[in-house]
N, C-alpha and C. Protein backbone atom coordinates (compact mmCIF):
# COMPACT_ATOMS: atom_id res chain seq x y z
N UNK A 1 0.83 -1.16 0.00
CA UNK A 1 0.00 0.00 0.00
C UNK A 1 0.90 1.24 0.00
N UNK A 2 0.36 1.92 -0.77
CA UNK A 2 1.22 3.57 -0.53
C UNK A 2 0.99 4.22 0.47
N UNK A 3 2.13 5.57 0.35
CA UNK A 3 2.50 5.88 2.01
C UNK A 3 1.79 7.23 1.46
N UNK A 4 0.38 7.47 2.23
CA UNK A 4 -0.33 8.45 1.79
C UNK A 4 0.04 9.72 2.66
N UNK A 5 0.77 9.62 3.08
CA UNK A 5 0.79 11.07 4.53
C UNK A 5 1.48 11.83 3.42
N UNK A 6 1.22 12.93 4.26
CA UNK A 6 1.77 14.22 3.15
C UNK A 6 2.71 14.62 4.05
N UNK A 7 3.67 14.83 3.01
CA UNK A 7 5.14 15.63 3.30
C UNK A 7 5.16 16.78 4.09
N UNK A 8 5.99 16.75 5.29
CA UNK A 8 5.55 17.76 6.13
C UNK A 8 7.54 18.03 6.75
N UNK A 9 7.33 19.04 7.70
CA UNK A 9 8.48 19.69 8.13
C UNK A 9 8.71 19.25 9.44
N UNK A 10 9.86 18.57 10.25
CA UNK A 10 10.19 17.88 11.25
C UNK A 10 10.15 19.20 12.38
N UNK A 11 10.56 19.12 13.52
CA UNK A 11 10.60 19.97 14.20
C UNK A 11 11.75 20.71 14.35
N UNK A 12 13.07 19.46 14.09
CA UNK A 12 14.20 20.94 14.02
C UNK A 12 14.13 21.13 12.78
N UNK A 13 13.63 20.98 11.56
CA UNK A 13 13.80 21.53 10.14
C UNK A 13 13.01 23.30 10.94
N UNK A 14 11.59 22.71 11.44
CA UNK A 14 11.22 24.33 11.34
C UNK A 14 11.57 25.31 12.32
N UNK A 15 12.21 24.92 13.68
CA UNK A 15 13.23 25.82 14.04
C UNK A 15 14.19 26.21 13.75
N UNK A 16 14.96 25.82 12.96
CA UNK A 16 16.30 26.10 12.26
C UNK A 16 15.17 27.53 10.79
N UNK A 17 14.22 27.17 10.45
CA UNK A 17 13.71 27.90 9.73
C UNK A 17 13.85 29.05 10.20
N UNK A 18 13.30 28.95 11.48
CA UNK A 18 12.56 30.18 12.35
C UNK A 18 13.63 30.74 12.64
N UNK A 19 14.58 30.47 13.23
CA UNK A 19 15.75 31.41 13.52
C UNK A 19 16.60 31.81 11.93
N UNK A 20 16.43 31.60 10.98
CA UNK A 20 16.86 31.94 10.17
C UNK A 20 16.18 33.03 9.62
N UNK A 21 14.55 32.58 9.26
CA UNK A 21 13.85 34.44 9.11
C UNK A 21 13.85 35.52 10.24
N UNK A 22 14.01 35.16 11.54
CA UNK A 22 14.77 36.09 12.50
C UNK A 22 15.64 36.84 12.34
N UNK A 23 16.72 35.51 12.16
CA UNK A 23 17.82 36.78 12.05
C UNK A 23 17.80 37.64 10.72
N UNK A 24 17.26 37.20 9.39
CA UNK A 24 16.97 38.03 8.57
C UNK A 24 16.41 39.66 8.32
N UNK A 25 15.20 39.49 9.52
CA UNK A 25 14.93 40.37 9.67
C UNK A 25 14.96 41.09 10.87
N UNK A 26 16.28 40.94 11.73
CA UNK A 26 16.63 41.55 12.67
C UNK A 26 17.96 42.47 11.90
N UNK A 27 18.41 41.64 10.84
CA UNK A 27 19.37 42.04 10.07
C UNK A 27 18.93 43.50 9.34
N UNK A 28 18.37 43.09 8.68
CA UNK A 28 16.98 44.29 8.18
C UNK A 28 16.62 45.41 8.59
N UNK A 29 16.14 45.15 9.75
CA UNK A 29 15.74 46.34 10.68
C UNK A 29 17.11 47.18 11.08
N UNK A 30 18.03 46.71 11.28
CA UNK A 30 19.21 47.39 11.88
C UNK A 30 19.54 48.14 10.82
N UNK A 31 19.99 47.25 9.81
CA UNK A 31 20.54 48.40 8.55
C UNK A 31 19.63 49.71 7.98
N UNK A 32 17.83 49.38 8.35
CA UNK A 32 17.23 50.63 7.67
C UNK A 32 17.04 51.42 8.72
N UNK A 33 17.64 51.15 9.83
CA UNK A 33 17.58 51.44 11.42
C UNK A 33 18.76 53.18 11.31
N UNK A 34 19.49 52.70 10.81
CA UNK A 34 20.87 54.20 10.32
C UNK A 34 21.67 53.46 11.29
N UNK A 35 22.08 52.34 11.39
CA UNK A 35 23.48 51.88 11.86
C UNK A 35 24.62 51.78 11.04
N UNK A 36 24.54 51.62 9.84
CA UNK A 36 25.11 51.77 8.90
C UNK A 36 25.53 53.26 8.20
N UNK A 37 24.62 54.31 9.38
CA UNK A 37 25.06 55.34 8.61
C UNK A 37 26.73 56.27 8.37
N UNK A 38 27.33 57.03 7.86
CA UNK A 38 28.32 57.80 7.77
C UNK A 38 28.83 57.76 9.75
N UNK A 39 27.52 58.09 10.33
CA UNK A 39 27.31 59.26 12.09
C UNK A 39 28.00 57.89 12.81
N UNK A 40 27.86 56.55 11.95
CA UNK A 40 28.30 55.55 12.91
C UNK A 40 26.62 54.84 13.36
N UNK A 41 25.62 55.30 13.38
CA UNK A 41 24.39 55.43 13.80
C UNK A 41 24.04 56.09 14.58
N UNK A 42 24.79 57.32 15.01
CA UNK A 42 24.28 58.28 16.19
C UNK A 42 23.33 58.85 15.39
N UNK A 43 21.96 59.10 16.40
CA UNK A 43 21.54 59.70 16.15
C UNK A 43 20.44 60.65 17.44
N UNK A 44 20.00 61.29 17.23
CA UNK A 44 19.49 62.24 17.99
C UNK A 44 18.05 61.41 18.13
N UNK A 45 16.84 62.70 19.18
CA UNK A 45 15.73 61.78 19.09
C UNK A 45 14.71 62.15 17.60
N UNK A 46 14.00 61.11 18.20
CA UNK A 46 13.27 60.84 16.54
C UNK A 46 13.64 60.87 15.25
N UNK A 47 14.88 60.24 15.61
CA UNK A 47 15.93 59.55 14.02
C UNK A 47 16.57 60.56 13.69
N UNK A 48 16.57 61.80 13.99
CA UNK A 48 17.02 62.37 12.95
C UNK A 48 19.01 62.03 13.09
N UNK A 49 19.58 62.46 12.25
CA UNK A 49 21.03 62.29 12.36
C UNK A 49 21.95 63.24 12.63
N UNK A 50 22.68 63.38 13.79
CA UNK A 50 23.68 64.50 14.57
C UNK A 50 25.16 64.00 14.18
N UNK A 51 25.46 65.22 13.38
CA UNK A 51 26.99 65.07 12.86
C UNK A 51 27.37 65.29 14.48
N UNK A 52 28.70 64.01 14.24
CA UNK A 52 30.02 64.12 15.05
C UNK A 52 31.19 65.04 15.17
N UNK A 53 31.38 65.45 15.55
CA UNK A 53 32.75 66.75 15.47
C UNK A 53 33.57 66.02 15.98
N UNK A 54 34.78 65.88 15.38
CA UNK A 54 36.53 65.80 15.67
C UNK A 54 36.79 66.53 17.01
N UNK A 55 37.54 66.12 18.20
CA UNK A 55 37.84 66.93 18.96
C UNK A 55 39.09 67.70 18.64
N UNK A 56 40.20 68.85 19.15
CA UNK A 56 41.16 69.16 18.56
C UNK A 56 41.76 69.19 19.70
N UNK A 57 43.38 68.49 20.20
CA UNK A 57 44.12 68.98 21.42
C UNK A 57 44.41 70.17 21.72
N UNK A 58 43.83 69.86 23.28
CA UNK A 58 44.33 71.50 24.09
C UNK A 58 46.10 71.79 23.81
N UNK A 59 46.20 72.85 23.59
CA UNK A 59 47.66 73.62 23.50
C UNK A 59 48.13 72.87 24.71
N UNK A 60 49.23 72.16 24.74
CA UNK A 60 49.75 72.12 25.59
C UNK A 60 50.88 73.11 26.30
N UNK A 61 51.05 74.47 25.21
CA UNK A 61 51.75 75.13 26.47
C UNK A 61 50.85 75.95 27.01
N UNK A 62 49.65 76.23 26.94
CA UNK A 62 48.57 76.40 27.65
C UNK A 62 47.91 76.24 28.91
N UNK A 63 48.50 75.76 30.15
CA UNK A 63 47.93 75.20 31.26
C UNK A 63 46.84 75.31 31.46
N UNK A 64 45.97 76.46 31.69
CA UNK A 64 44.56 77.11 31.89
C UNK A 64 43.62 76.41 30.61
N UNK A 65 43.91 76.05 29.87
CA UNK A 65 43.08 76.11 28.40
C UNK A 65 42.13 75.45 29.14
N UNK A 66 40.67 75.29 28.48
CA UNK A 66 39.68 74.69 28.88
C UNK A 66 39.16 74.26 27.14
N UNK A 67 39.22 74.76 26.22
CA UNK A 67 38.69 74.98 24.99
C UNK A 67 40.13 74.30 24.41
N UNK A 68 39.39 73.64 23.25
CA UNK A 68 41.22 73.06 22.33
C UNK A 68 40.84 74.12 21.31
N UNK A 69 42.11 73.81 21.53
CA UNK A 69 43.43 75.19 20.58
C UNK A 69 44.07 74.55 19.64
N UNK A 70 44.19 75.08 18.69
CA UNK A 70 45.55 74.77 17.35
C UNK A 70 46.94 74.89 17.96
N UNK A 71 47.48 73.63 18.02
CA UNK A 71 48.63 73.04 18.69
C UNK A 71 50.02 73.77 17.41
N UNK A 72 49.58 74.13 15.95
CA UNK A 72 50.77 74.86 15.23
C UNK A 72 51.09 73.64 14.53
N UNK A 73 50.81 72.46 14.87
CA UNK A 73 51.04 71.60 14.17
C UNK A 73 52.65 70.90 14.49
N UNK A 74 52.79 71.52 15.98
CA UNK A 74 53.87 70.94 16.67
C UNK A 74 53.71 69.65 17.43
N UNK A 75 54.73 68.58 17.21
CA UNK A 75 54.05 67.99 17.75
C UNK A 75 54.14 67.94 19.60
N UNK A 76 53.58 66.87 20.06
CA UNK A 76 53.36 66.93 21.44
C UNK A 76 54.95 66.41 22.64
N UNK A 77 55.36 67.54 23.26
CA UNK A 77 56.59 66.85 23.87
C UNK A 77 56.08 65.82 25.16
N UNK A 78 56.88 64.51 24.04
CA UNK A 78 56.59 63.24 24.94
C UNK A 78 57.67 63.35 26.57
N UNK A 79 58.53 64.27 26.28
CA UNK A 79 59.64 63.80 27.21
C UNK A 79 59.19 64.85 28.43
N UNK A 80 58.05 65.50 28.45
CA UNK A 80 57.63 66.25 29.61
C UNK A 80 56.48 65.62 29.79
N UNK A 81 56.62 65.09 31.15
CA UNK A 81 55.60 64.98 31.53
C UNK A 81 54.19 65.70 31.74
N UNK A 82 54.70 66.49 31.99
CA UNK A 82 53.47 68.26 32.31
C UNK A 82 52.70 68.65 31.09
N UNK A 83 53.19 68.32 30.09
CA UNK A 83 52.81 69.02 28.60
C UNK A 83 51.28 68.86 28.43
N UNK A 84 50.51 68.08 28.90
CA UNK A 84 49.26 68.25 28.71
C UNK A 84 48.78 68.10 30.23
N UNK A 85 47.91 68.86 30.39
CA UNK A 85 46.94 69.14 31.78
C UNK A 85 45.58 68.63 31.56
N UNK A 86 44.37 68.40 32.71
CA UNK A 86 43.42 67.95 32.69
C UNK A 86 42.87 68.21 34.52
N UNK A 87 41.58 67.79 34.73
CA UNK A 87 41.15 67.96 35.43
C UNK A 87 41.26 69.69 35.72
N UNK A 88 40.29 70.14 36.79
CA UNK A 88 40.27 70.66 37.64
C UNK A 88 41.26 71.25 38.42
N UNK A 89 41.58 72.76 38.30
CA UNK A 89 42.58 73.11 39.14
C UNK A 89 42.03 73.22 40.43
N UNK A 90 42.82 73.08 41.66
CA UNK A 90 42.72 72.77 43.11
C UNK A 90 43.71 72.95 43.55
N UNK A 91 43.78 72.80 45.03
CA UNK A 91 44.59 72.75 45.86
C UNK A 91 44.77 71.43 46.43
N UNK A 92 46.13 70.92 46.60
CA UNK A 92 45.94 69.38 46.61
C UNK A 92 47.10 68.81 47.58
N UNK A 93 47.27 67.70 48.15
CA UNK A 93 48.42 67.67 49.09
C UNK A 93 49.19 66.33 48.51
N UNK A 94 50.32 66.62 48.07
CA UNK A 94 51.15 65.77 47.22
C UNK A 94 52.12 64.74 47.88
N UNK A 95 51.76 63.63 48.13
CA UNK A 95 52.90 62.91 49.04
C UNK A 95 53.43 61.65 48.29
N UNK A 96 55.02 61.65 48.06
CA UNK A 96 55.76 60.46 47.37
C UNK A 96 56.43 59.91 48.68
N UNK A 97 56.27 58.75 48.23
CA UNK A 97 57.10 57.65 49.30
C UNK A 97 57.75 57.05 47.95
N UNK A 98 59.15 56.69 48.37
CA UNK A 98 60.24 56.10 47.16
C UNK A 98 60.65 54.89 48.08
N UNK A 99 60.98 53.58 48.40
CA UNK A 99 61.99 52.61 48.93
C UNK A 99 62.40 51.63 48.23
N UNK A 100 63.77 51.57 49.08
CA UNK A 100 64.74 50.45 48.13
C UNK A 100 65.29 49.92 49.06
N UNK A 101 66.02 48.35 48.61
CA UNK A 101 67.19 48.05 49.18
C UNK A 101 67.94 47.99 49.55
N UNK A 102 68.47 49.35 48.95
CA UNK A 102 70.08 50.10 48.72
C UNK A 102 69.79 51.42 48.79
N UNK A 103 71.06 51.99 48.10
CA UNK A 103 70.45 52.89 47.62
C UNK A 103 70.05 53.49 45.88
N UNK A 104 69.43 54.28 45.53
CA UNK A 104 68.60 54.84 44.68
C UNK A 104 68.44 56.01 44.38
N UNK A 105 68.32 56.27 43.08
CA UNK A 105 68.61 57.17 42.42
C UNK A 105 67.01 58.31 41.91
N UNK A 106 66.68 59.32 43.32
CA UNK A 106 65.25 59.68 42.97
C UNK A 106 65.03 61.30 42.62
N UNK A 107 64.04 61.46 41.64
CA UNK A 107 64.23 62.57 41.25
C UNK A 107 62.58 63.28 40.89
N UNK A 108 62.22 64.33 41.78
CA UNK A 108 60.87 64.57 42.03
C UNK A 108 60.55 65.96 41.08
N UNK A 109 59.86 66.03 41.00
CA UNK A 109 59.49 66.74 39.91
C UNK A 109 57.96 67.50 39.81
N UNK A 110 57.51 68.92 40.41
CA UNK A 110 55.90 69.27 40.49
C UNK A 110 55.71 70.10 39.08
N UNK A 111 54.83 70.30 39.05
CA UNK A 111 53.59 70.88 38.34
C UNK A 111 54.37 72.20 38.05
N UNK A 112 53.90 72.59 39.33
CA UNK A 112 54.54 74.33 39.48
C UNK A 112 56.07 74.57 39.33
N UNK A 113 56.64 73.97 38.63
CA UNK A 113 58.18 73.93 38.78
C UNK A 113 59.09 74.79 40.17
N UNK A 114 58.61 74.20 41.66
CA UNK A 114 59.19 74.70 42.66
C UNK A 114 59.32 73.54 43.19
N UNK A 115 60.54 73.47 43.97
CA UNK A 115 61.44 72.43 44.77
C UNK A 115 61.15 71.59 44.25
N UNK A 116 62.25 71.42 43.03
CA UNK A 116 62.38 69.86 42.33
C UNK A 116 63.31 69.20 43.55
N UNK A 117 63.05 68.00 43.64
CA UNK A 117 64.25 66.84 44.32
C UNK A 117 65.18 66.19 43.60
N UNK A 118 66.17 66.12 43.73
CA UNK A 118 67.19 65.48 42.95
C UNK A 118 68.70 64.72 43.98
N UNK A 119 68.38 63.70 44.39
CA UNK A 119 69.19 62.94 44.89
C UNK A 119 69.56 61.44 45.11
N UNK A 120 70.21 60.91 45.42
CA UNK A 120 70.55 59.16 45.80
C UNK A 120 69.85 58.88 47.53
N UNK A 121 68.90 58.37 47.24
CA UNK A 121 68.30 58.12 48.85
C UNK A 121 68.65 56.45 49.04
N UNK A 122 69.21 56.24 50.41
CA UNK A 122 69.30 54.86 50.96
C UNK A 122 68.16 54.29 51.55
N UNK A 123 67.67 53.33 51.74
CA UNK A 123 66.22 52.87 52.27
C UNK A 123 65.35 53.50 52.17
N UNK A 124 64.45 54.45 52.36
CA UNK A 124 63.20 54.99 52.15
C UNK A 124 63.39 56.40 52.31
N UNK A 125 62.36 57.09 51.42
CA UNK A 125 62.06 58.56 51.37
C UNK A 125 60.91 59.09 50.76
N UNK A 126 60.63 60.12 51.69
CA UNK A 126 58.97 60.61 51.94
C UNK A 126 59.17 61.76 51.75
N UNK A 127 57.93 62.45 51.01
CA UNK A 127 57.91 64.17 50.85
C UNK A 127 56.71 64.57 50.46
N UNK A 128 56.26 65.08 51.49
CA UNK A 128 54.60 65.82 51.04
C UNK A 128 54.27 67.63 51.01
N UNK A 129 53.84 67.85 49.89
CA UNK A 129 54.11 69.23 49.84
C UNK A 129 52.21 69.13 49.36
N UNK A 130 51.64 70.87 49.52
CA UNK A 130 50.67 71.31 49.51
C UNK A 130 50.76 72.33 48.29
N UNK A 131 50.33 72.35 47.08
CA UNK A 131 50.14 73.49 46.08
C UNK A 131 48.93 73.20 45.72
N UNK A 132 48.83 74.20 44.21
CA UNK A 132 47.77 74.41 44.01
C UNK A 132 48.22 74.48 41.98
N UNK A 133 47.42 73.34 41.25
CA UNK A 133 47.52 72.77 39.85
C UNK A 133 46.64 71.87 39.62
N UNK A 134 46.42 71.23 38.35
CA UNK A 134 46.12 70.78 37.40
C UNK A 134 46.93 69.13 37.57
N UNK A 135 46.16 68.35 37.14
CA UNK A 135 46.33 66.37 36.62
C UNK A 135 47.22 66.82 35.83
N UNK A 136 48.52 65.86 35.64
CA UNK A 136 49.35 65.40 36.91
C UNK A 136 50.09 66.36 37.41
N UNK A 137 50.14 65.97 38.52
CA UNK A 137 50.44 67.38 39.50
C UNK A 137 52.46 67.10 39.96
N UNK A 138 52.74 65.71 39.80
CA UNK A 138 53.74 64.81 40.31
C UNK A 138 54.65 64.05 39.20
N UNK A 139 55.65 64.21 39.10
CA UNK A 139 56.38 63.15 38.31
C UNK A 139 57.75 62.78 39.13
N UNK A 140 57.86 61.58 39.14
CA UNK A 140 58.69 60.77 40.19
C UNK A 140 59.72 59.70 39.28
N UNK A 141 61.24 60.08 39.37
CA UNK A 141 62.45 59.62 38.24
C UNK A 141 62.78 58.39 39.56
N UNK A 142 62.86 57.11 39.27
CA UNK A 142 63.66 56.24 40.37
C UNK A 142 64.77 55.57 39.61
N UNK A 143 65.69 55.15 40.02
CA UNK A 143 66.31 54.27 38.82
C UNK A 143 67.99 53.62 40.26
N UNK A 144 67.42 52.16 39.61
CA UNK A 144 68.57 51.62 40.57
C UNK A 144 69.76 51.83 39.84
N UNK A 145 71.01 52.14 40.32
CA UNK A 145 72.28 52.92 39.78
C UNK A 145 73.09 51.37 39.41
N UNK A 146 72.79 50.19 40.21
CA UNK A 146 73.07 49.42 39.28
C UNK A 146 74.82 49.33 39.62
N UNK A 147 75.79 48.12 39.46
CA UNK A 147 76.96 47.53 39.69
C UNK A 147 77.85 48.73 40.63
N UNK A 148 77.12 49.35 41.38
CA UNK A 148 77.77 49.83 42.38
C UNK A 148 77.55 48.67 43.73
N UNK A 149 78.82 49.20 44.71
CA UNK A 149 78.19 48.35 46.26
C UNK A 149 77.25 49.20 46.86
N UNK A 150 76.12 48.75 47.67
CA UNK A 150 75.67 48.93 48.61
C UNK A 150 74.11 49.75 47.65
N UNK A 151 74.33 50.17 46.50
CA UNK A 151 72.85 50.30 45.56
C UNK A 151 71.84 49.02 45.54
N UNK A 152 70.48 49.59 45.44
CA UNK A 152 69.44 48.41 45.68
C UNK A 152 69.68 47.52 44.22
N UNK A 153 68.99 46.66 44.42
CA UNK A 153 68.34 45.93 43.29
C UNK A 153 66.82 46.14 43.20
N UNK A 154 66.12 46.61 43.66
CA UNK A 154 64.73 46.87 43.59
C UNK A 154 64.53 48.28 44.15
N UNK A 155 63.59 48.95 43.12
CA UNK A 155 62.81 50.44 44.01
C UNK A 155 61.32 50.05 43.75
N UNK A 156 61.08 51.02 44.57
CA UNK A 156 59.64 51.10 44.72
C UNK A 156 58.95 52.71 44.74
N UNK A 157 58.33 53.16 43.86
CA UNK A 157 57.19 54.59 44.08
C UNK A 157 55.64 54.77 44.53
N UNK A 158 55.77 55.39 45.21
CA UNK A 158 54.33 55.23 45.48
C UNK A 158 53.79 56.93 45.21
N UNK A 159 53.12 57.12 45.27
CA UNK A 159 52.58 58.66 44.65
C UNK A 159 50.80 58.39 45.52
N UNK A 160 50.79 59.62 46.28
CA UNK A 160 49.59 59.44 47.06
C UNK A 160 48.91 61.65 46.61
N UNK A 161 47.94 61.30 46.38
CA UNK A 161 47.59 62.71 46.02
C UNK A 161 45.95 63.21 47.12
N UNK A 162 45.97 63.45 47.76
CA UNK A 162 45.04 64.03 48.86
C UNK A 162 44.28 62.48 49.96
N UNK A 163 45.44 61.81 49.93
CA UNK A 163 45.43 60.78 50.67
C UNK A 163 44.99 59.75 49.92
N UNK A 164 44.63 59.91 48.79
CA UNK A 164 44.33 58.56 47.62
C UNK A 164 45.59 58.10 46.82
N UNK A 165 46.10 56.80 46.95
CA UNK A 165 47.09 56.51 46.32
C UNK A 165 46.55 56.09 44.82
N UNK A 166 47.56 56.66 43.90
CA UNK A 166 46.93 56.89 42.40
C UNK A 166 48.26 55.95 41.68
N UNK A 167 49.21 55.56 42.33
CA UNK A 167 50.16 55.24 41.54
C UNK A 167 51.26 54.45 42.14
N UNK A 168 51.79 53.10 41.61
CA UNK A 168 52.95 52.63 42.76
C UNK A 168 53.75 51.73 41.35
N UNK A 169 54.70 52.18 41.28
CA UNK A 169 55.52 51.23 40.43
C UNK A 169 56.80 50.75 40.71
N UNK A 170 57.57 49.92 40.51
CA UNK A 170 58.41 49.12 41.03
C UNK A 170 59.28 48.81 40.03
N UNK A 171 60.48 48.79 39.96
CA UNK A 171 61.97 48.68 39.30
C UNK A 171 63.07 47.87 39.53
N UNK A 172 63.86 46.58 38.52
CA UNK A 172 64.74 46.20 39.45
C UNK A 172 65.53 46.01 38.13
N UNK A 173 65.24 46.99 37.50
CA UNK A 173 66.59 47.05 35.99
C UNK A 173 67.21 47.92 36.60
N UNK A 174 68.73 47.61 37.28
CA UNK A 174 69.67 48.02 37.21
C UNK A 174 70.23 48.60 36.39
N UNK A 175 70.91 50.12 36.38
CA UNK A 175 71.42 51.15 35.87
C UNK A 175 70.83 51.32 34.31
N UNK A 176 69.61 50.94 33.87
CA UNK A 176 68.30 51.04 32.83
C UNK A 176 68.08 52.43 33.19
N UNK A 177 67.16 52.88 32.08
CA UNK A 177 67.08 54.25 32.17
C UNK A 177 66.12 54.26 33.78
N UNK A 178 65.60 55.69 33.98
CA UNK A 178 65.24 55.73 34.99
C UNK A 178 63.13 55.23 35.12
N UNK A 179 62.63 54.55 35.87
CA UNK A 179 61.51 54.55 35.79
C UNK A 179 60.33 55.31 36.36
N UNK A 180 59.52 56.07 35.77
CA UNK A 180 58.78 57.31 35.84
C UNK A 180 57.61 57.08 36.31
N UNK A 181 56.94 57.42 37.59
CA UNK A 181 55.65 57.47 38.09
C UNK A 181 55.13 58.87 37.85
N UNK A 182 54.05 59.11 37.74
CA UNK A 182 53.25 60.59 37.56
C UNK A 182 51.77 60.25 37.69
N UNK A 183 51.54 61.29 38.86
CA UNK A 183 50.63 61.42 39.30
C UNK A 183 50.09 62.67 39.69
């Protein structure tokens, strides 16, 4: 006898269906959606589309700037730390703790260019000063001096800025350039 049933669709044939016109037209919707547009898909309310603006870097010899400025097309000095500012100017209380093994080669460095530090400290050294600047306020030079006697093999920085520690880095490349915390 013949096999009279009529040809029909199993159950994963028609889920595999179903997620396939899904994603079709989830596909669909997105692209006439303006995700695809130029804006990236930003857009404002009720679709309409809000050009993006380029930001331009603040001048960095500028401290105060709040607004970016035409930099001249110089480029940015990597080897100062200070060269670009941020945050909020304040008054702020600046405390570095430096320790080593030995001794170490530390070299402190503010904002306001007043009482830089520049010396070889043996076991530990602390210095908290109170001004008034701009992110980063601190830059901290450590560097183990390396095949001398009695120099560490390890330093340590710590950088604490109104009692929040923001920064701690650690060194044990001997006579390598020096390693830079800023905070």
């Amino acid at each position: 006898m013949p096999d009279r049933r009529k040809p029909g669709l199993t159950k994963p044939t028609l889920v595999a269906l179903v997620v396939v016109v899904a994603g079709a037209l989830a596909m669909t919707v997105a692209l006439l959606s303006g995700s695809g547009s130029p804006n990236g898909g930003a857009s404002g309310q009720n679709g309409e589309n809000r050009a993006i603006e380029p930001v331009a870097p603040i001048n960095p010899s500028d401290a105060e700037a709040t607004q970016p400025a035409d930099v001249g097309g110089k480029p940015l000095d990597v080897t100062n730390p200070f060269a670009v500012s941020f945050g909020a100017a304040g008054r702020r209380t600046v405390t570095v703790r430096v320790s080593g093994d030995g001794a170490v080669n530390v070299g402190v460095y503010y904002r306001d260019k007043k009482e830089p530090t520049q010396r070889l400290v043996t076991g530990s050294f602390s210095k908290t000063r109170t001004f008034e600047g701009r992110f980063p306020m601190v830059a901290v030079a450590i560097q183990v001096p390396g095949n001398v006697p009695g120099t560490a093999t390890r330093a340590t920085c710590t950088i604490e800025i109104d009692g929040i520690e923001v920064v701690t880095k650690s060194t044990k490349r001997a006579g390598a350039l020096p390693t830079l915390c800023v905070g």
